[in-house]
N, C-alpha and C. Protein backbone atom coordinates (compact mmCIF):
# COMPACT_ATOMS: atom_id res chain seq x y z
N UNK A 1 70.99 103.35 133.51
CA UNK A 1 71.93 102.89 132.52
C UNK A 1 73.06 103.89 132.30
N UNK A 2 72.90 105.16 132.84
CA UNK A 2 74.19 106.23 132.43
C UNK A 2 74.92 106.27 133.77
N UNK A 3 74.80 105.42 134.95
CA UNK A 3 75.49 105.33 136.37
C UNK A 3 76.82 105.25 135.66
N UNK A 4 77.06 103.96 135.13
CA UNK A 4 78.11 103.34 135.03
C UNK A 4 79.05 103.74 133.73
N UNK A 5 79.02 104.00 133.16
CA UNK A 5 79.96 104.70 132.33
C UNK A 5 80.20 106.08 132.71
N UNK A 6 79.39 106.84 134.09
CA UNK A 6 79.92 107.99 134.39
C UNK A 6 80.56 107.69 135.84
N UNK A 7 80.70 106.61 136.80
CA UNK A 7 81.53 106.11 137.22
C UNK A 7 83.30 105.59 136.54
N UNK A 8 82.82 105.15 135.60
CA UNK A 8 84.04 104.72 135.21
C UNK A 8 84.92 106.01 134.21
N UNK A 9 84.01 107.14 134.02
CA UNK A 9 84.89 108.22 133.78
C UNK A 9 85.18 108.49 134.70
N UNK A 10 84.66 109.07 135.68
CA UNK A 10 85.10 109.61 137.00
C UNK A 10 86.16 108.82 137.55
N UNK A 11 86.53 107.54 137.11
CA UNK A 11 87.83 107.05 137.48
C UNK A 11 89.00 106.82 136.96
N UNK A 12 88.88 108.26 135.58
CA UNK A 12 89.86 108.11 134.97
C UNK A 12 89.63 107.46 133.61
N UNK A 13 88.72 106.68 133.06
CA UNK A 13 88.77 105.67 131.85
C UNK A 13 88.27 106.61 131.22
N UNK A 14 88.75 106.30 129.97
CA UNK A 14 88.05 107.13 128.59
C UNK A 14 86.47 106.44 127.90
N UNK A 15 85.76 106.93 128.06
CA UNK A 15 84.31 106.06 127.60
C UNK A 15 84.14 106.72 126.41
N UNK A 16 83.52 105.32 125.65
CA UNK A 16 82.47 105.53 124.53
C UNK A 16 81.04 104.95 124.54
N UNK A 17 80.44 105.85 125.03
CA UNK A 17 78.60 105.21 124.71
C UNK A 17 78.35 104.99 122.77
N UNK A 18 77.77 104.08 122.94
CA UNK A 18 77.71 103.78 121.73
C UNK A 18 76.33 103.27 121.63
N UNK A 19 75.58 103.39 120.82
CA UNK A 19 74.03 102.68 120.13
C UNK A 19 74.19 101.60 119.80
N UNK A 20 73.22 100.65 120.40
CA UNK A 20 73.00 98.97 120.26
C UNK A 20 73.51 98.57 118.78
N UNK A 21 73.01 99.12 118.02
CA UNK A 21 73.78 99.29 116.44
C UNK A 21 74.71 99.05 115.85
N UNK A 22 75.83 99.65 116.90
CA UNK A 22 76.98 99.54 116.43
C UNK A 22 77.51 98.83 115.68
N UNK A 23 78.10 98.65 114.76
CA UNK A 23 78.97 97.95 113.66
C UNK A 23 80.13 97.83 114.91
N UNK A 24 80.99 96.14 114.31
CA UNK A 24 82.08 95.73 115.15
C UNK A 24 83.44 96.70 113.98
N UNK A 25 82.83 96.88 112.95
CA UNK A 25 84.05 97.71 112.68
C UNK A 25 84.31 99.25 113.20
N UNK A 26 83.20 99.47 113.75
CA UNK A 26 83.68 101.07 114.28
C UNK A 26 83.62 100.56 115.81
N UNK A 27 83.37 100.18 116.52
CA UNK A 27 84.11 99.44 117.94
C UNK A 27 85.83 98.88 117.36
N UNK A 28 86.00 98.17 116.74
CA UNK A 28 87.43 98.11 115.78
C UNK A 28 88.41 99.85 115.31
N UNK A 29 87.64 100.65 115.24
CA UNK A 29 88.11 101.52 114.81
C UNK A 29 88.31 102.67 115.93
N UNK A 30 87.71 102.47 117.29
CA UNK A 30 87.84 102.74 118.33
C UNK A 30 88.82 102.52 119.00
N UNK A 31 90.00 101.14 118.88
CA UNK A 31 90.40 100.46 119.20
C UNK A 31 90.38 100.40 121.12
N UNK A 32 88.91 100.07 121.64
CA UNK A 32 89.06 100.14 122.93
C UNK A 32 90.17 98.53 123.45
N UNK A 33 90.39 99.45 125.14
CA UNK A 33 90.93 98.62 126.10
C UNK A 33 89.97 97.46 126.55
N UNK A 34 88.99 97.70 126.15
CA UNK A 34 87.87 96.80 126.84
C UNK A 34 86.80 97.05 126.15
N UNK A 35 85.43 96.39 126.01
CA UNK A 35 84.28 96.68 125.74
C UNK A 35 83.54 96.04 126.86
N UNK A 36 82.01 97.11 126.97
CA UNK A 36 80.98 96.70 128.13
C UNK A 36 79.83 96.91 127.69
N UNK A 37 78.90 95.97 127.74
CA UNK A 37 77.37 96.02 127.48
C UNK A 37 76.89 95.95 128.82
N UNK A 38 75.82 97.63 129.17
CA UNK A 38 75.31 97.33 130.41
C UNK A 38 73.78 96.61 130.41
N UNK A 39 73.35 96.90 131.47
CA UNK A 39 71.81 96.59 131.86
C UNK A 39 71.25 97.31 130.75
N UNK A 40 69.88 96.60 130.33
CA UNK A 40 69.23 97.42 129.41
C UNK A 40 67.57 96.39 129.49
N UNK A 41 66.98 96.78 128.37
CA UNK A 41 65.27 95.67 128.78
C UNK A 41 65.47 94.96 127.43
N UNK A 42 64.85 94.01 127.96
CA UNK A 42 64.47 92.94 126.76
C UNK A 42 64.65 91.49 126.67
N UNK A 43 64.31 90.61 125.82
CA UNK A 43 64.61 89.27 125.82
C UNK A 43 66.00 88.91 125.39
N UNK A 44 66.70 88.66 125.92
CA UNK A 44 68.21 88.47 125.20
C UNK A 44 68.06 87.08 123.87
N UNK A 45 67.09 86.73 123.64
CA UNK A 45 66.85 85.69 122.66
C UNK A 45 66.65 86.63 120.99
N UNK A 46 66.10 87.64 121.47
CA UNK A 46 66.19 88.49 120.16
C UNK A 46 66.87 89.71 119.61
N UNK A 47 68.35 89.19 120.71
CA UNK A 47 69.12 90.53 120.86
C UNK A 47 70.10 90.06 119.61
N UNK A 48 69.88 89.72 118.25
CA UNK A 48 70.98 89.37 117.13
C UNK A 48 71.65 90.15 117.03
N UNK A 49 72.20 91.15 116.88
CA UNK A 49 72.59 91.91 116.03
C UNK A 49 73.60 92.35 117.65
N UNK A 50 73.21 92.28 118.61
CA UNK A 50 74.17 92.54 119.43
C UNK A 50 74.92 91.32 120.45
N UNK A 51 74.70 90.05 120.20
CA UNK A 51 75.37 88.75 120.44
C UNK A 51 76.57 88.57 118.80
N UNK A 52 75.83 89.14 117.95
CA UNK A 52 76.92 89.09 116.93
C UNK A 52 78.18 90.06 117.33
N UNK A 53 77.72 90.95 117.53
CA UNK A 53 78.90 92.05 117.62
C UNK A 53 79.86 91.53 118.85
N UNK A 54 78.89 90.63 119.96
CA UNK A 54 79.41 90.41 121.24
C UNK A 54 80.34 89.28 120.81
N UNK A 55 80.04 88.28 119.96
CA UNK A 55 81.08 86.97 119.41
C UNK A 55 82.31 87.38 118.52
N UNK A 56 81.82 88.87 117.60
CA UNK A 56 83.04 89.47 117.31
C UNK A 56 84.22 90.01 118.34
N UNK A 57 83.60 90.74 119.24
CA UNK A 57 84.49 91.09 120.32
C UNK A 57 85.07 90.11 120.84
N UNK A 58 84.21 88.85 121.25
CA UNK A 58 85.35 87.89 121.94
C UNK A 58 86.05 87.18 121.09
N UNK A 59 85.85 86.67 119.68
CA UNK A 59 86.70 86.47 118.71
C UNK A 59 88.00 87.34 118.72
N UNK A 60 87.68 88.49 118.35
CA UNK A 60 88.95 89.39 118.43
C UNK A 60 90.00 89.53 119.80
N UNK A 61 89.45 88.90 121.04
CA UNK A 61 89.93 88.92 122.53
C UNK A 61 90.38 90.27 122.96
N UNK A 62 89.08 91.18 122.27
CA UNK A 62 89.24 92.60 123.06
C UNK A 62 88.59 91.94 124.79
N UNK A 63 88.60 92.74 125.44
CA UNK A 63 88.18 92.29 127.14
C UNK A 63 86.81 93.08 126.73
N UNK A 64 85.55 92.04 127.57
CA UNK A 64 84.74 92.22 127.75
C UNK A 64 83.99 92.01 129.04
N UNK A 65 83.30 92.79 129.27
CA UNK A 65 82.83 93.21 130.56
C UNK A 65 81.08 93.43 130.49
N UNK A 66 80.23 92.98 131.36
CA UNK A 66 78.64 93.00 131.08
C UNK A 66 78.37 93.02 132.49
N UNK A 67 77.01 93.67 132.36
CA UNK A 67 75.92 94.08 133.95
C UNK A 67 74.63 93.39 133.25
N UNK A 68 73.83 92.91 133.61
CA UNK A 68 72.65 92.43 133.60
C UNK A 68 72.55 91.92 132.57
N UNK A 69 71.57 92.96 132.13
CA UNK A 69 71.31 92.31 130.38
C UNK A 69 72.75 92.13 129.77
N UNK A 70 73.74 92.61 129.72
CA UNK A 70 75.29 92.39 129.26
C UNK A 70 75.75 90.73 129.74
N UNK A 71 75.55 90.26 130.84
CA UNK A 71 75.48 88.86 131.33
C UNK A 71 74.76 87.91 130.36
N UNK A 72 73.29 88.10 130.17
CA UNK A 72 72.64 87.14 129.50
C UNK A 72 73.15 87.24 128.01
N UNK A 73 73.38 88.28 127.42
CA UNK A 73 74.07 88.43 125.96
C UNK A 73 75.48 87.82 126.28
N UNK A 74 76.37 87.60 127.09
CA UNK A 74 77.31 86.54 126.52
C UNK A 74 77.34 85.62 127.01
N UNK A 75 76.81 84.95 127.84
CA UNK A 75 75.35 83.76 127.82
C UNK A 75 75.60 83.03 126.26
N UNK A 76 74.42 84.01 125.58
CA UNK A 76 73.93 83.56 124.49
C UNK A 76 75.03 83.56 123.63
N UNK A 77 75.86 84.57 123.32
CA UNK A 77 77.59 84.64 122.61
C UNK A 77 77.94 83.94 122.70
N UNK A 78 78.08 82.84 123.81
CA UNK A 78 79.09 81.88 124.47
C UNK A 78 77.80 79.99 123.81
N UNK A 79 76.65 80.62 123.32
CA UNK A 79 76.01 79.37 123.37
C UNK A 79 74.90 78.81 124.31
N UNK A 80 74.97 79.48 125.65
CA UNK A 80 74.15 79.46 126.65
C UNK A 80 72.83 79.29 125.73
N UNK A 81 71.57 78.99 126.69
CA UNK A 81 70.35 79.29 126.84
C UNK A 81 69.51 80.71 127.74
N UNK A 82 69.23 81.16 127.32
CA UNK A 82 68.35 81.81 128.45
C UNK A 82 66.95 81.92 128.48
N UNK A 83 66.21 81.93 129.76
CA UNK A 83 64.85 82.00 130.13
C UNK A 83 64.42 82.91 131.00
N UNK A 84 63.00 82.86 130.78
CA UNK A 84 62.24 83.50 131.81
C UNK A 84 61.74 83.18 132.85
N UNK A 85 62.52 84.42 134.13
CA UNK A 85 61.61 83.91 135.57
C UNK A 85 60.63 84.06 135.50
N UNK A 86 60.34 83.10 136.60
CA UNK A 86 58.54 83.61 136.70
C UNK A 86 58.29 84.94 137.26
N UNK A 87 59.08 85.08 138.18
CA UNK A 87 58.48 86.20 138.85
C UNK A 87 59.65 87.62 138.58
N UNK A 88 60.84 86.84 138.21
CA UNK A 88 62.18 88.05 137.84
C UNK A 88 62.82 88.51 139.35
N UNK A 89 63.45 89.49 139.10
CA UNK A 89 64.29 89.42 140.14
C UNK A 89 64.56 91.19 140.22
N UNK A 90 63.68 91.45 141.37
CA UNK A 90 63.28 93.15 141.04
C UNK A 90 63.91 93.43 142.66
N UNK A 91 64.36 94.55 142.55
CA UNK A 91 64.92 95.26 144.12
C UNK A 91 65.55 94.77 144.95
N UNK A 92 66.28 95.82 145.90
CA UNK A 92 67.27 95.36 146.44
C UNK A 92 67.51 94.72 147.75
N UNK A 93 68.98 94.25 148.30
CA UNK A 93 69.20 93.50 149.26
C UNK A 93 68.75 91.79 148.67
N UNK A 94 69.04 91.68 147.80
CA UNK A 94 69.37 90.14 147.11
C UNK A 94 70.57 89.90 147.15
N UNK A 95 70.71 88.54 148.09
CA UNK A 95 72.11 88.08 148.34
C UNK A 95 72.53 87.17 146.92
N UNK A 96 74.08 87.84 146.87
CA UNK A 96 74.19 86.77 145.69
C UNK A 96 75.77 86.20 146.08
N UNK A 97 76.68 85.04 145.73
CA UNK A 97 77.40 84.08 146.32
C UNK A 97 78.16 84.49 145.45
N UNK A 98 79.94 84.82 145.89
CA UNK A 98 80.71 84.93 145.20
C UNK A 98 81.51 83.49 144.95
N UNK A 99 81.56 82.72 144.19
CA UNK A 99 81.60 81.19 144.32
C UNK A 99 83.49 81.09 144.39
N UNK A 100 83.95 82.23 143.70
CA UNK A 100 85.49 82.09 144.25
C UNK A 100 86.12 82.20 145.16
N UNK A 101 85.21 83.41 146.14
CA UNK A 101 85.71 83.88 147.49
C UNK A 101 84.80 83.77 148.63
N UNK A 102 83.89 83.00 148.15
CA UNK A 102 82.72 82.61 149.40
C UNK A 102 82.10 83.89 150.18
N UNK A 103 82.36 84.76 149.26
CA UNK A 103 81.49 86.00 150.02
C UNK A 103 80.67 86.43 149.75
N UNK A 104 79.30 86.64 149.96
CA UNK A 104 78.72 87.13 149.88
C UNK A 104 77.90 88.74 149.57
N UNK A 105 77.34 89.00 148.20
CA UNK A 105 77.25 90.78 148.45
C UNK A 105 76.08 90.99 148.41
N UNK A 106 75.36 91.63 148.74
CA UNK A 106 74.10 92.73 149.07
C UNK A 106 74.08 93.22 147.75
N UNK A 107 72.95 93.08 146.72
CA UNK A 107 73.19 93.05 145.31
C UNK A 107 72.07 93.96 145.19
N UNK A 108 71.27 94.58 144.06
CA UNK A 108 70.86 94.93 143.53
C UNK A 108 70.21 94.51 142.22
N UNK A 109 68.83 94.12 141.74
CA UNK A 109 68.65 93.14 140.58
C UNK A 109 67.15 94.32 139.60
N UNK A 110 67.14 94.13 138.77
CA UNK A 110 66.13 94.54 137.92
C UNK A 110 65.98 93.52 136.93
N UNK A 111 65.45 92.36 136.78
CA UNK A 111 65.48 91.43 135.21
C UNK A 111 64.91 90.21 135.45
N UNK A 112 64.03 90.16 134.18
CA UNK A 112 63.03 88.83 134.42
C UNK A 112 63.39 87.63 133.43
N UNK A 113 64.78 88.02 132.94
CA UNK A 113 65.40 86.75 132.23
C UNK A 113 66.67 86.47 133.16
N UNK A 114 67.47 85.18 132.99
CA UNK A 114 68.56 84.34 133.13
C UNK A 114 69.08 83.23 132.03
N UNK A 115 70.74 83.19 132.52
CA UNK A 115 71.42 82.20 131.80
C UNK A 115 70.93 80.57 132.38
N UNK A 116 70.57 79.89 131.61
CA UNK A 116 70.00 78.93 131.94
C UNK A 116 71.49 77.57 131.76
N UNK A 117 71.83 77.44 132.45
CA UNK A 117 73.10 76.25 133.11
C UNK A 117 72.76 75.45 132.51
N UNK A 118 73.10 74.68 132.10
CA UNK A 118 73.43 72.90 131.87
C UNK A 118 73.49 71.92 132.95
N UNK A 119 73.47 72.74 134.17
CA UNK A 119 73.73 71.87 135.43
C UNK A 119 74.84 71.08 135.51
N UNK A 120 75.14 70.38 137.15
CA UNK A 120 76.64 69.49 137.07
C UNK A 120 77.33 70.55 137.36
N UNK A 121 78.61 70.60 136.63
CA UNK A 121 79.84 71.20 137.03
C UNK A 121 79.69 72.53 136.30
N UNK A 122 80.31 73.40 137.58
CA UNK A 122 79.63 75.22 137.50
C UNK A 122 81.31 75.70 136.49
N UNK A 123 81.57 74.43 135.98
CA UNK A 123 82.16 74.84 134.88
C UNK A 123 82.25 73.92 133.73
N UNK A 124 82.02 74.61 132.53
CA UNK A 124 81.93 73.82 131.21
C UNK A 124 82.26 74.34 129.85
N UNK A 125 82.97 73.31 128.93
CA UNK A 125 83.91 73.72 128.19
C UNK A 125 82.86 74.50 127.06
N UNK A 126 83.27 75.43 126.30
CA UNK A 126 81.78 76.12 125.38
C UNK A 126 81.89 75.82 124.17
N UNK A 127 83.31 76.13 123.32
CA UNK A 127 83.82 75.77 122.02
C UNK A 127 85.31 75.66 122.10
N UNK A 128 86.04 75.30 120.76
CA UNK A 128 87.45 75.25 120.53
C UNK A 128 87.62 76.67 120.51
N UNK A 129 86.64 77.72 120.27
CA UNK A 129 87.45 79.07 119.84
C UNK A 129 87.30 79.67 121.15
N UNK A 130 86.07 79.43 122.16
CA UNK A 130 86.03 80.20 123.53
C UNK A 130 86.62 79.46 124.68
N UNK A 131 86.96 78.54 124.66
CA UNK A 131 87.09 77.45 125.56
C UNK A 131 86.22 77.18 126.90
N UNK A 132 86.55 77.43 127.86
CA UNK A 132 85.25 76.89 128.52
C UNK A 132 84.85 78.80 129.57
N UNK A 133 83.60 78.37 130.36
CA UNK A 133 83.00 79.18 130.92
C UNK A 133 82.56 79.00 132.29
N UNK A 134 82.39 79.37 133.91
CA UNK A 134 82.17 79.20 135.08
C UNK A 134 81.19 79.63 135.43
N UNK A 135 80.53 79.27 135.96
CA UNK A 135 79.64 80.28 136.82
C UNK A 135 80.13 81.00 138.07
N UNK A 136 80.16 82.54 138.04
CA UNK A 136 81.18 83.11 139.42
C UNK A 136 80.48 82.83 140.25
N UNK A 137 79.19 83.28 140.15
CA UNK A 137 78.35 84.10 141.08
C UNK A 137 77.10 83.06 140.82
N UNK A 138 75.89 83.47 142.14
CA UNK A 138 75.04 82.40 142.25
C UNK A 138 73.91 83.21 143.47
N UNK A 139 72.64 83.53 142.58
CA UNK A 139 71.81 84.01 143.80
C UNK A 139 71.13 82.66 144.93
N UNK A 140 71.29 83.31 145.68
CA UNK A 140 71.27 82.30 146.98
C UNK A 140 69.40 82.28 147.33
N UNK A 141 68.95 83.03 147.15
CA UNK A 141 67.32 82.58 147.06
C UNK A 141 66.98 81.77 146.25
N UNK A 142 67.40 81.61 145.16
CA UNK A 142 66.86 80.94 143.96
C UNK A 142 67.10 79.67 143.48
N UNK A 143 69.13 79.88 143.23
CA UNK A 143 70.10 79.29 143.12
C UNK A 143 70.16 79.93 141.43
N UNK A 144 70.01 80.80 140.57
CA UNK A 144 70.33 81.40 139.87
C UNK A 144 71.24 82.03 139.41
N UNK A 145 71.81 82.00 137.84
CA UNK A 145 72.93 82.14 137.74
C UNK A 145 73.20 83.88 137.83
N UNK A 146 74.30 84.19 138.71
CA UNK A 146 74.18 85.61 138.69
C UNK A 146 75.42 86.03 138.21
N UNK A 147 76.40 85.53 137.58
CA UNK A 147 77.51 85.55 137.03
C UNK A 147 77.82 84.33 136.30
N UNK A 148 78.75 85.05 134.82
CA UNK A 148 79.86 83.83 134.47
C UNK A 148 81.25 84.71 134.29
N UNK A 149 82.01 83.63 134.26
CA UNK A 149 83.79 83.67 133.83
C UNK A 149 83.79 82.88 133.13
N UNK A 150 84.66 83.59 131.63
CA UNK A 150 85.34 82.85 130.88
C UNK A 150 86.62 82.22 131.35
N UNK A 151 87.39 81.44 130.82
CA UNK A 151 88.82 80.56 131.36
C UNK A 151 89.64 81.16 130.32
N UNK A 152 89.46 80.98 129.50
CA UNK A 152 90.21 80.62 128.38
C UNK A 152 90.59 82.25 126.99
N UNK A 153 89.26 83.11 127.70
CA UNK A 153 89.45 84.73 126.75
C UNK A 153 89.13 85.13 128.31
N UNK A 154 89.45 86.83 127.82
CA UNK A 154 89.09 87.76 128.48
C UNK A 154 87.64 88.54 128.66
N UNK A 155 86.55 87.74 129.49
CA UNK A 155 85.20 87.80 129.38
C UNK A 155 84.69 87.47 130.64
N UNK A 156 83.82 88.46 131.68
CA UNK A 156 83.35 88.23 132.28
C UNK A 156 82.45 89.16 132.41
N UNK A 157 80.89 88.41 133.11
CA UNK A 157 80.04 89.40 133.35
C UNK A 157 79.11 89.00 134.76
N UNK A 158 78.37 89.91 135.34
CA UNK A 158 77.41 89.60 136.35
C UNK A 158 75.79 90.19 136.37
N UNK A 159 74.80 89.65 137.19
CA UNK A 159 73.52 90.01 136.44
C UNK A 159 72.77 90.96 136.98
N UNK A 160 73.40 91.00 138.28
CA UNK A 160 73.13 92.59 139.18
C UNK A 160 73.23 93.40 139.03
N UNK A 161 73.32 94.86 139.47
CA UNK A 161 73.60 95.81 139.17
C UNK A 161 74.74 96.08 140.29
N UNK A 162 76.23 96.17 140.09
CA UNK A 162 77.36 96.50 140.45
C UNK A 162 77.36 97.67 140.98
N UNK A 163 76.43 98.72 140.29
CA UNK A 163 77.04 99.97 140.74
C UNK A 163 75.92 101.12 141.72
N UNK A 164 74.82 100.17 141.92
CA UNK A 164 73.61 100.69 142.47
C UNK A 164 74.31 100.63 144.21
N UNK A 165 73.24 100.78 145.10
CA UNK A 165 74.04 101.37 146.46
C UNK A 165 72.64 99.98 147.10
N UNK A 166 72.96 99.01 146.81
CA UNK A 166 71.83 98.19 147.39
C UNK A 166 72.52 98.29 149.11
């Protein structure tokens, strides 16, 4: 969990680690370029207190950005469902489908929950205040959702791990 915010210093960005806790007024008082919830453990069904903060952020249309568990929390922000695999989705060389550019990446996975689709069209409208949501990405063993895109705010996340060396 400390890969990626010491990647993204190392490229120059100014980071703030912050505790699940956080109040949206001191993320507000931060005034970041972006906010990111990474990978972390747990059921995203009893993550309140950080789907709130996550609906504040996209309310406010700061840019938001998520890795794993960060995926299924705006999922649930956005209204989604999520569930449990049976078996989860552990280690690497899991192909997952980039559904915009038809490419394929060599992924990396740790997590025994997912955003659970509505099925039909891998895009669907969410509310008047978020407008709608895509699915990017798509594991190809499973057919599991391994990404969404927002349309309409600045919100996207994926359920892999981005920054691992699968």
């Amino acid at each position: 969990k400390g890969t990626t915010p010491v990647l993204m210093a190392e490229r120059g960005l100014r980071v703030h680690v912050l505790p699940a806790t956080t109040s949206f007024e001191r993320v507000r008082e931060l005034a970041p370029d972006g906010v990111f919830f990474s990978n972390g453990p747990g059921d995203p069904a009893t993550a309140d207190h950080e789907i709130e903060l996550l609906r504040n952020v996209l309310d406010a249309r700061i840019p938001f950005f998520g890795i794993c568990f960060g995926n299924q929390l705006l999922g649930r922000a956005l209204g989604l469902d999520t569930y449990k695999l049976p078996f989860g989705h552990r280690g690497m060389n899991q192909p997952v489908l980039d559904r915009a550019t038809g490419k394929v990446a060599v992924t990396s996975h740790n997590h025994g929950f997912a955003i659970d689709w509505p099925g039909g069209d891998t895009t669907q409208p969410v509310d008047a205040v978020h407008g709608s949501v895509r699915v990017s990405d798509v594991a190809l063993n499973d057919d599991v959702v391994e990404g969404i895109a927002c349309s309409d705010i600045p919100a996207f996340s994926v359920q892999y791990h981005p920054e691992a060396a699968a």
